[in-house]
N, C-alpha and C. Protein backbone atom coordinates (compact mmCIF):
# COMPACT_ATOMS: atom_id res chain seq x y z
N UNK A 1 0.83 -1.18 0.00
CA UNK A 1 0.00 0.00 0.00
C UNK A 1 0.88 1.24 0.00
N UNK A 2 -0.03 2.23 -0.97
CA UNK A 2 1.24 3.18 -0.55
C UNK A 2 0.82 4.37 0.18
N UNK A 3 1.64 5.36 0.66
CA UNK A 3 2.13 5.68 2.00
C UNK A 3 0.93 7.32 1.74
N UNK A 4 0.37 7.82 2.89
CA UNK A 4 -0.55 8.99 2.21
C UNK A 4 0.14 10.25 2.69
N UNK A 5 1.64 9.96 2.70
CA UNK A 5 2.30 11.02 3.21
C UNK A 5 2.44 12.60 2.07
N UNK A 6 2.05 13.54 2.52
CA UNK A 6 2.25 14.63 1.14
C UNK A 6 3.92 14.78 1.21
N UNK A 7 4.01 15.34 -0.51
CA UNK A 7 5.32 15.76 -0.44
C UNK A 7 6.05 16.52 0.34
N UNK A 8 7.33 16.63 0.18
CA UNK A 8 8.35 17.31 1.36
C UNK A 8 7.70 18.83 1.05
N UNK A 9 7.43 19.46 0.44
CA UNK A 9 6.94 20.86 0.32
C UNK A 9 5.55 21.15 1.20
N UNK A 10 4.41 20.03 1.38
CA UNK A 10 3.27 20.20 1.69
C UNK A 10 3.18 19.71 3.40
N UNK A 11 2.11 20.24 4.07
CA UNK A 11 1.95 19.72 5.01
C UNK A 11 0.22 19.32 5.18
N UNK A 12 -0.17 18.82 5.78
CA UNK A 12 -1.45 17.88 5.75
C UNK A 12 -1.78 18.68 7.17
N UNK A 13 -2.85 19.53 7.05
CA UNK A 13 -3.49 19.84 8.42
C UNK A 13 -4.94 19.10 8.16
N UNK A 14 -5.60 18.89 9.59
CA UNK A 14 -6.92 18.07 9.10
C UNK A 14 -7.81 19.49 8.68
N UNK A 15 -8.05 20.22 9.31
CA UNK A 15 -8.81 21.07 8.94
C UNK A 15 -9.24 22.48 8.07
N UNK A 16 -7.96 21.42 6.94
CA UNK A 16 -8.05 22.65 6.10
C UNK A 16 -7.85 24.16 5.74
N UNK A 17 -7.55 24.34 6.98
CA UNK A 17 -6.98 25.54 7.39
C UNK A 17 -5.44 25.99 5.68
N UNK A 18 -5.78 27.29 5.23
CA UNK A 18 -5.03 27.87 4.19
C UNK A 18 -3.88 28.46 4.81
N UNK A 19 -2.75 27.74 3.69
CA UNK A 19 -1.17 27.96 4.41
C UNK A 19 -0.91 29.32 5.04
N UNK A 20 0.21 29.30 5.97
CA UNK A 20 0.78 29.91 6.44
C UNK A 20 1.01 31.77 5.30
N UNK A 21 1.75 30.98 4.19
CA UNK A 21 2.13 32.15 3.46
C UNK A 21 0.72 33.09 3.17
N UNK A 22 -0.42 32.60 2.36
CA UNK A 22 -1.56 32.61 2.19
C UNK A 22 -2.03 33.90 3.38
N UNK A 23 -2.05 33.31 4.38
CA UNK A 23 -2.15 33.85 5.84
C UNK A 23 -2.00 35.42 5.60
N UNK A 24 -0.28 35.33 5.07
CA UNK A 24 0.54 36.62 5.63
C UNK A 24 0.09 37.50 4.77
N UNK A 25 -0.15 36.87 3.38
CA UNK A 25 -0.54 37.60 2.50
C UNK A 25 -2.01 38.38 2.76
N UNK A 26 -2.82 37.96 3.07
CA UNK A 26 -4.07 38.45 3.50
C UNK A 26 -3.35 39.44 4.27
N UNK A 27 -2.84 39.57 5.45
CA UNK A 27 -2.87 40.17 6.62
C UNK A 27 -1.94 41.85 5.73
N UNK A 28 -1.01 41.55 4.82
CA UNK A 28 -0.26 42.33 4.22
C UNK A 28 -1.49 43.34 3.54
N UNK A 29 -2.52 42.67 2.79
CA UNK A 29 -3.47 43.17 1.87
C UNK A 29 -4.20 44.06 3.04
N UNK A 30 -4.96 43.79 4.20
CA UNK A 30 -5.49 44.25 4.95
C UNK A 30 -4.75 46.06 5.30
N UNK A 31 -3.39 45.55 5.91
CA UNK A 31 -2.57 46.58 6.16
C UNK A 31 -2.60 47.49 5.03
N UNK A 32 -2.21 47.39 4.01
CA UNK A 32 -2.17 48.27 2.77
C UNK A 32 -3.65 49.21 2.44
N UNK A 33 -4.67 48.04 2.75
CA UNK A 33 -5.96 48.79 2.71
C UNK A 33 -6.20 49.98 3.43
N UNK A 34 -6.30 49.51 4.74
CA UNK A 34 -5.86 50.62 6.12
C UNK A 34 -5.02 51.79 5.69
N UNK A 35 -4.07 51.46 5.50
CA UNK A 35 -3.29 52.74 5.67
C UNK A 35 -3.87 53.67 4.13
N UNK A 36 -4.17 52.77 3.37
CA UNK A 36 -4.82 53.90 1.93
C UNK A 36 -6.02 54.72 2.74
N UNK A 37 -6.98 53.88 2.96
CA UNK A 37 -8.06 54.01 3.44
C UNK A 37 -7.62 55.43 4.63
N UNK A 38 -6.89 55.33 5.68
CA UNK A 38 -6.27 56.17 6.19
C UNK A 38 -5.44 57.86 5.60
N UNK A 39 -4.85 57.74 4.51
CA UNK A 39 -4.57 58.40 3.65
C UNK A 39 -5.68 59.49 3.26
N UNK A 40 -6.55 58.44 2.69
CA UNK A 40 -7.81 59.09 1.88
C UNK A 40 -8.37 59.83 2.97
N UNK A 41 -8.57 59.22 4.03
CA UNK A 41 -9.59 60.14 5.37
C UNK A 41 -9.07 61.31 5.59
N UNK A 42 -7.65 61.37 5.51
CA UNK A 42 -7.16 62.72 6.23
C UNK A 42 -7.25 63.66 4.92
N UNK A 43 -6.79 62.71 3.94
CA UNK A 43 -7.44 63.93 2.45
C UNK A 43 -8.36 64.41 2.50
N UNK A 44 -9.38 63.56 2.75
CA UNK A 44 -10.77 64.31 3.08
C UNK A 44 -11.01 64.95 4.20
N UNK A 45 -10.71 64.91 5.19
CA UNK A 45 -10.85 65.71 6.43
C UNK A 45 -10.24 67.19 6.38
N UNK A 46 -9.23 67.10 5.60
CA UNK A 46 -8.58 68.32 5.29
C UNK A 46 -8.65 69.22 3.99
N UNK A 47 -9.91 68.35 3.30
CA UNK A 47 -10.43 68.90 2.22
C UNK A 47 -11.42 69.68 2.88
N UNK A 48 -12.26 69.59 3.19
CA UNK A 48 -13.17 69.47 4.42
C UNK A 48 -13.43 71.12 4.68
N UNK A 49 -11.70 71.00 5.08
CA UNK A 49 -11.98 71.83 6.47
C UNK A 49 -11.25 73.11 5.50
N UNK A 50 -10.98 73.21 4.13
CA UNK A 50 -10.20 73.94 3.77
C UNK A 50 -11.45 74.83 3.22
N UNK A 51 -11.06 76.93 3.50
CA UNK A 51 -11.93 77.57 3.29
C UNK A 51 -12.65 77.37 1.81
N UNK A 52 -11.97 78.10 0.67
CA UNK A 52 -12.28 77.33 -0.57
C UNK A 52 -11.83 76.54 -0.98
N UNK A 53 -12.84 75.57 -1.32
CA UNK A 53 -12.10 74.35 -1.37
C UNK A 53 -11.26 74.31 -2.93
N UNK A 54 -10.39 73.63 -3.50
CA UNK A 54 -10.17 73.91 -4.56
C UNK A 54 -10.56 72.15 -5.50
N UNK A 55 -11.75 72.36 -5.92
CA UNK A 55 -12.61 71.03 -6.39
C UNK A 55 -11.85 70.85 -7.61
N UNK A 56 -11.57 71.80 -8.39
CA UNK A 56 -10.63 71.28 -9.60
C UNK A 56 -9.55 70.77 -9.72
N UNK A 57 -8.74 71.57 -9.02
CA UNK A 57 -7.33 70.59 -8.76
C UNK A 57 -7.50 69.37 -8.26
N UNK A 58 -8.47 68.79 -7.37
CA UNK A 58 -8.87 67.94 -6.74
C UNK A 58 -9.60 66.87 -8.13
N UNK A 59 -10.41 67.33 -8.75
CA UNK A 59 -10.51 65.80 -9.63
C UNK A 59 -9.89 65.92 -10.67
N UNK A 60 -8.64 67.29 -11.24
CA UNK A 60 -7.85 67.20 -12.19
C UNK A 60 -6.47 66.03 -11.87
N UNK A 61 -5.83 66.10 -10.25
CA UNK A 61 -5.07 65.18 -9.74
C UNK A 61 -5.75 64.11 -9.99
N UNK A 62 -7.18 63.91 -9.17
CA UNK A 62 -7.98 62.45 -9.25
C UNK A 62 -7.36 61.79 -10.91
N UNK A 63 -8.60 62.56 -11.43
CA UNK A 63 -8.31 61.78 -12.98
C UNK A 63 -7.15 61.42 -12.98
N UNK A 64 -5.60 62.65 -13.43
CA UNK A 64 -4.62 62.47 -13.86
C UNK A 64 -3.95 61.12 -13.26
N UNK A 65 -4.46 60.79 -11.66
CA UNK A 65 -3.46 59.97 -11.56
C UNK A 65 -4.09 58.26 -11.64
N UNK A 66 -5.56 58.20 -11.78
CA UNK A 66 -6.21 57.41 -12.10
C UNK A 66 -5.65 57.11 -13.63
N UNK A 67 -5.41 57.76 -14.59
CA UNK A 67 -4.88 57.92 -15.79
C UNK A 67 -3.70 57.13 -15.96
N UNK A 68 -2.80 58.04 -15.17
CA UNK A 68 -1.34 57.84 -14.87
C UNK A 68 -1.01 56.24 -14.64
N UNK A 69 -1.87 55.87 -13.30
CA UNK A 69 -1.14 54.71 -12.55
C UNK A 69 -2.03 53.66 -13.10
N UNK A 70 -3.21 53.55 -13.24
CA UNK A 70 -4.58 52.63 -13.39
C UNK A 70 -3.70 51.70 -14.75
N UNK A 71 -2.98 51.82 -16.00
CA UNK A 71 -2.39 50.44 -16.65
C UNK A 71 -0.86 50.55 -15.98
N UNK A 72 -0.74 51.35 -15.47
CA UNK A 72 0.89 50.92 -15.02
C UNK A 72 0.93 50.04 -13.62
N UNK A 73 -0.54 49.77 -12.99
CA UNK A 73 -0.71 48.83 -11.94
C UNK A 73 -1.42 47.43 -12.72
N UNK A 74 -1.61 47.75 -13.50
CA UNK A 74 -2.51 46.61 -13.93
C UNK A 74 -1.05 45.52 -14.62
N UNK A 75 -0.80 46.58 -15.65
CA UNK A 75 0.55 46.06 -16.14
C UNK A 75 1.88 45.27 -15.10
N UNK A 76 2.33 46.20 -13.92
CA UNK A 76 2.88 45.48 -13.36
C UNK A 76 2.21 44.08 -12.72
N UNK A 77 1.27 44.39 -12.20
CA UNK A 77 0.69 42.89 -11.36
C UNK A 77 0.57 42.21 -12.34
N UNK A 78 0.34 41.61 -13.69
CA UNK A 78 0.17 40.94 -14.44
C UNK A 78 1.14 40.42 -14.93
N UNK A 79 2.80 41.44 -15.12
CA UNK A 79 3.70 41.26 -16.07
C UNK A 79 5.10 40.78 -14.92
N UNK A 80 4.93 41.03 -13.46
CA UNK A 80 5.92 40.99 -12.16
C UNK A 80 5.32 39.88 -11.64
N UNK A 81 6.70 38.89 -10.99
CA UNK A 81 6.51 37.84 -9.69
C UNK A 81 6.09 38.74 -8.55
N UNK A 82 5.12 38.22 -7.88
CA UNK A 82 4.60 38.88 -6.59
C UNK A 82 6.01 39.16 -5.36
N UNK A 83 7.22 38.73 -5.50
CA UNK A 83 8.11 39.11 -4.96
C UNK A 83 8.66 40.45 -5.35
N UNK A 84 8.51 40.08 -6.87
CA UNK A 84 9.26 41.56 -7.54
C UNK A 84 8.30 43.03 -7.83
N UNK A 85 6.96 42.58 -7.89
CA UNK A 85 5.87 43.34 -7.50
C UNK A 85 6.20 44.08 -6.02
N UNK A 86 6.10 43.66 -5.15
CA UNK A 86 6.18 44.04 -3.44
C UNK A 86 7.41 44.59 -3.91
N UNK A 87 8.61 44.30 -4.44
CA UNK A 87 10.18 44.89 -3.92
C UNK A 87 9.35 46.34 -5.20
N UNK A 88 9.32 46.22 -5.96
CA UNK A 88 8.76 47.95 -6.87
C UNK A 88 7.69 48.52 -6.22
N UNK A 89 6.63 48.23 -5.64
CA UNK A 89 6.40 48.90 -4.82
C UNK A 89 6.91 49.71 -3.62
N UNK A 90 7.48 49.02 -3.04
CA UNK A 90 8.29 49.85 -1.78
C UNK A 90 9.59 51.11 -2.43
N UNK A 91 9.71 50.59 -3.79
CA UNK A 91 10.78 51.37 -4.77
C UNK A 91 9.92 52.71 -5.42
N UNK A 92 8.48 52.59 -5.25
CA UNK A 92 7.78 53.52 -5.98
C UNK A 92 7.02 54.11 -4.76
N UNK A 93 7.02 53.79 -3.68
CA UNK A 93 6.88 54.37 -2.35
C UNK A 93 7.79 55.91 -2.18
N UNK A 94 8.92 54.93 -1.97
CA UNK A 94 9.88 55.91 -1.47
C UNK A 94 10.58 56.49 -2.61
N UNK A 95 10.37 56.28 -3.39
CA UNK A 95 10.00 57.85 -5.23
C UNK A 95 9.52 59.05 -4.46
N UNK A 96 8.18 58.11 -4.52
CA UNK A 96 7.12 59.32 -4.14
C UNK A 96 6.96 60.03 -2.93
N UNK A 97 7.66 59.81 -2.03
CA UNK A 97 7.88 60.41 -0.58
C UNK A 97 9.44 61.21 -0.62
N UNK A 98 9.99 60.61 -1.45
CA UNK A 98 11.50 61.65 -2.26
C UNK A 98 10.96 62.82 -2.97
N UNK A 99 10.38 62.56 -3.70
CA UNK A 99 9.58 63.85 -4.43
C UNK A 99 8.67 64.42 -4.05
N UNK A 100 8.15 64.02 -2.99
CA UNK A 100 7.38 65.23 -2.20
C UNK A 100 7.98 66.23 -1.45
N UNK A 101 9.00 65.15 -0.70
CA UNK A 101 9.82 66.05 0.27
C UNK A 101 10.78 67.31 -0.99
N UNK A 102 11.19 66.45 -1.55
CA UNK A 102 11.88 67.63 -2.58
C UNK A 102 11.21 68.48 -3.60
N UNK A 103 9.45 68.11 -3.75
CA UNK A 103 9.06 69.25 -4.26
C UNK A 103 8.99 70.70 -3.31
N UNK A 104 8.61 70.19 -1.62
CA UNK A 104 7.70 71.00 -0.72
C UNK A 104 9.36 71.90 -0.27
N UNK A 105 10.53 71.55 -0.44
CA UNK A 105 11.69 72.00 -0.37
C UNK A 105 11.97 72.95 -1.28
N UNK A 106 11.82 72.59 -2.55
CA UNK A 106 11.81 73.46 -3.80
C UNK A 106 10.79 74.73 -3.32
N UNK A 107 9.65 74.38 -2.93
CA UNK A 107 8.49 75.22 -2.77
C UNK A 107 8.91 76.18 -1.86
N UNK A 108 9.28 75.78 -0.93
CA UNK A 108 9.60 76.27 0.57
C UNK A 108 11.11 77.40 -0.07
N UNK A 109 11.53 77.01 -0.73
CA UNK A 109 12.58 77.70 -1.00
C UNK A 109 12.85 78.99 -1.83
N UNK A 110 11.92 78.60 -3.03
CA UNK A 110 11.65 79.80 -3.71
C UNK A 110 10.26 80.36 -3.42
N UNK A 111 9.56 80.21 -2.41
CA UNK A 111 8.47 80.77 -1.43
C UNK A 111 7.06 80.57 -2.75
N UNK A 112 6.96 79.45 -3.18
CA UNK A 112 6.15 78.99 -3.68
C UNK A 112 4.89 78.97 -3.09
N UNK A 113 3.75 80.07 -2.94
CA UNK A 113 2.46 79.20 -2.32
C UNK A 113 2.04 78.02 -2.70
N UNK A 114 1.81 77.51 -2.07
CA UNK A 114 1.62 75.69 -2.03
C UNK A 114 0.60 75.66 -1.33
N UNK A 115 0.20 76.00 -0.68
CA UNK A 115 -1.09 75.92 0.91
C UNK A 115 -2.30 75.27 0.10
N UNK A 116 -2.54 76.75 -0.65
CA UNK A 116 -4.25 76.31 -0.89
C UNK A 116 -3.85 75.37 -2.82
N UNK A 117 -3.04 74.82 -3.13
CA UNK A 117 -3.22 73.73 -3.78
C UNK A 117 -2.60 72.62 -3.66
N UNK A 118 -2.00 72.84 -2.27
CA UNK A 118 -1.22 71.09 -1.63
C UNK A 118 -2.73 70.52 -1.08
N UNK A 119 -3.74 71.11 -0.84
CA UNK A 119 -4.73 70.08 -0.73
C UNK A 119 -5.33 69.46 -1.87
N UNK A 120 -5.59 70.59 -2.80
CA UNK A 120 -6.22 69.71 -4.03
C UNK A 120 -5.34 68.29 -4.33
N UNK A 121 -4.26 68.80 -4.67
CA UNK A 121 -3.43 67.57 -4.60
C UNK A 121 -3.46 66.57 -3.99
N UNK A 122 -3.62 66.86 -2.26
CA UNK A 122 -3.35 65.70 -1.77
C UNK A 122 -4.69 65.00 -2.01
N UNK A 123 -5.38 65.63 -1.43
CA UNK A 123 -7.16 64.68 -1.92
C UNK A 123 -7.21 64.48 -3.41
N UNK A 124 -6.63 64.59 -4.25
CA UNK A 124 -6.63 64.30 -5.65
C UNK A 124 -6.22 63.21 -6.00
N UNK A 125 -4.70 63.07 -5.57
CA UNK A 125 -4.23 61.33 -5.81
C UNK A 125 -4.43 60.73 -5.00
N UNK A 126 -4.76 60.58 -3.61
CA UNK A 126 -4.97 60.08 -2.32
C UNK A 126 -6.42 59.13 -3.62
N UNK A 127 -7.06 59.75 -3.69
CA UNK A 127 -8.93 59.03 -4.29
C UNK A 127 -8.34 59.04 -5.77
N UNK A 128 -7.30 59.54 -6.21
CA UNK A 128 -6.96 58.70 -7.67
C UNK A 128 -6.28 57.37 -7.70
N UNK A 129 -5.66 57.11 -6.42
CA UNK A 129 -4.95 56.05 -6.10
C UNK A 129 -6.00 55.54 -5.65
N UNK A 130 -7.06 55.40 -4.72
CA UNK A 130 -7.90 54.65 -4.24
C UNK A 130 -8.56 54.15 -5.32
N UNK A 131 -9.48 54.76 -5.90
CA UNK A 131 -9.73 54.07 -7.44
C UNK A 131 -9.33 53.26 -8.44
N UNK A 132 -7.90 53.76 -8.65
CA UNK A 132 -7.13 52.95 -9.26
C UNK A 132 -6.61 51.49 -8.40
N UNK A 133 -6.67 51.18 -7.25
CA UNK A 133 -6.55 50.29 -6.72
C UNK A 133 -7.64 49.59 -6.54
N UNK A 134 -9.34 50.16 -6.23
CA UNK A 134 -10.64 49.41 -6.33
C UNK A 134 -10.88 48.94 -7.88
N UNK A 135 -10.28 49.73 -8.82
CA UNK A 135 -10.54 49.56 -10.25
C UNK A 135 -9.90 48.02 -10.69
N UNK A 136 -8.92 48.31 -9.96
CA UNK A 136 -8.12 46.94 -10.56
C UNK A 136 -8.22 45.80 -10.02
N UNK A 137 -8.58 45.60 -8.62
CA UNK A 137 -9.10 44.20 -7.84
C UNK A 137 -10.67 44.49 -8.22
N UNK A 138 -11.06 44.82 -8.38
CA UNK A 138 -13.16 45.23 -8.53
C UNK A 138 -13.11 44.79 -10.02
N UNK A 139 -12.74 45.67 -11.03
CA UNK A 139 -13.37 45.55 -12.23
C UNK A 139 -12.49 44.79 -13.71
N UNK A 140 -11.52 44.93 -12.88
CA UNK A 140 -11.02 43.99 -14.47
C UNK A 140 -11.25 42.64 -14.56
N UNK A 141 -11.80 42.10 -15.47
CA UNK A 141 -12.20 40.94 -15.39
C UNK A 141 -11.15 39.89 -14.99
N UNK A 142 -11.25 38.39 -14.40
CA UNK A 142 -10.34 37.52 -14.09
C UNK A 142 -9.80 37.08 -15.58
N UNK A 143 -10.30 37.02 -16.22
CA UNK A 143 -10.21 36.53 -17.93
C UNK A 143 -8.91 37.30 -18.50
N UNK A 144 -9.10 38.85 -18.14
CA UNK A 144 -7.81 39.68 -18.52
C UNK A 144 -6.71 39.19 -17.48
N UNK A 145 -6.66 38.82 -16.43
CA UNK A 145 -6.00 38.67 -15.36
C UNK A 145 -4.95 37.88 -15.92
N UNK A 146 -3.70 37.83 -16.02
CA UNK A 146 -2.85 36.50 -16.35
C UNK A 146 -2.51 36.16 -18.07
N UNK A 147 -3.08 37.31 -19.04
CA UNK A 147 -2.66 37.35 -20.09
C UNK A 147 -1.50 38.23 -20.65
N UNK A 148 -0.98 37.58 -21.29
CA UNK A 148 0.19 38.90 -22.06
C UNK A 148 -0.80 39.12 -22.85
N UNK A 149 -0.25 40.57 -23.44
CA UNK A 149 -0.89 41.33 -24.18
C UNK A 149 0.23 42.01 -25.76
């Protein structure tokens, strides 16, 4: 008879319970949600609270960066190993936290008002990024999912 041992890679829990990695991954997805989700609130809270608000810059960022990022996320997750996905992300993180700090430096320096359109901005890609991230787990079909193009 032979033996119902799984291979050296697998382990046999009785109850089915989804691996470990599986696990982390969820818990990673959660975190990322949060902190967008977090992002977006204070965009909005500080959209909010700003006297005029500036609504154009606000869905001219939206769009633009819905535009911008919406096939260059689709493209990477489709065309990157989920290792090399996560390592360009954290690479396109800290881009974009380099170039803020060195735009608001630039700004700060040659006494750029920035005030009343660093919000449009920020509530602009804050919900252009949110979109573009509901757009791409929500609406692209599984069918497109996993094809070259």
């Amino acid at each position: 008879m032979p033996s119902e041992t799984p291979p050296t890679a697998e382990t046999r829990s009785g109850d089915d319970a989804p691996p470990a990695a599986a696990e982390s991954s969820r818990w990673k997805r959660v975190g990322n949600l949060v902190s967008l989700a977090a992002v977006c609130g204070l965009a909005a809270v500080q959209f909010h609270g700003a006297d005029p608000r500036p609504w154009g810059l606000a869905v001219g960022w939206a769009a633009a960066t819905s535009v911008a990022l919406g096939p260059v996320a689709w493209l990477c997750r489709e065309r990157l190993s989920p290792n090399r996905y996560e390592t360009l992300t954290y690479v396109a993180f800290g881009a974009a936290v380099l170039a803020i700090v060195v735009g608001l430096g630039i700004a700060l320096a040659f006494e750029v008002p920035y005030a009343r359109h660093g919000l449009g901005f920020h509530a602009g890609v804050a919900f252009g990024t949110a979109t573009v991230s509901v757009t791409e787990r929500a609406v692209v079909p599984d069918r497109l999912r996993g094809t070259s193009l």
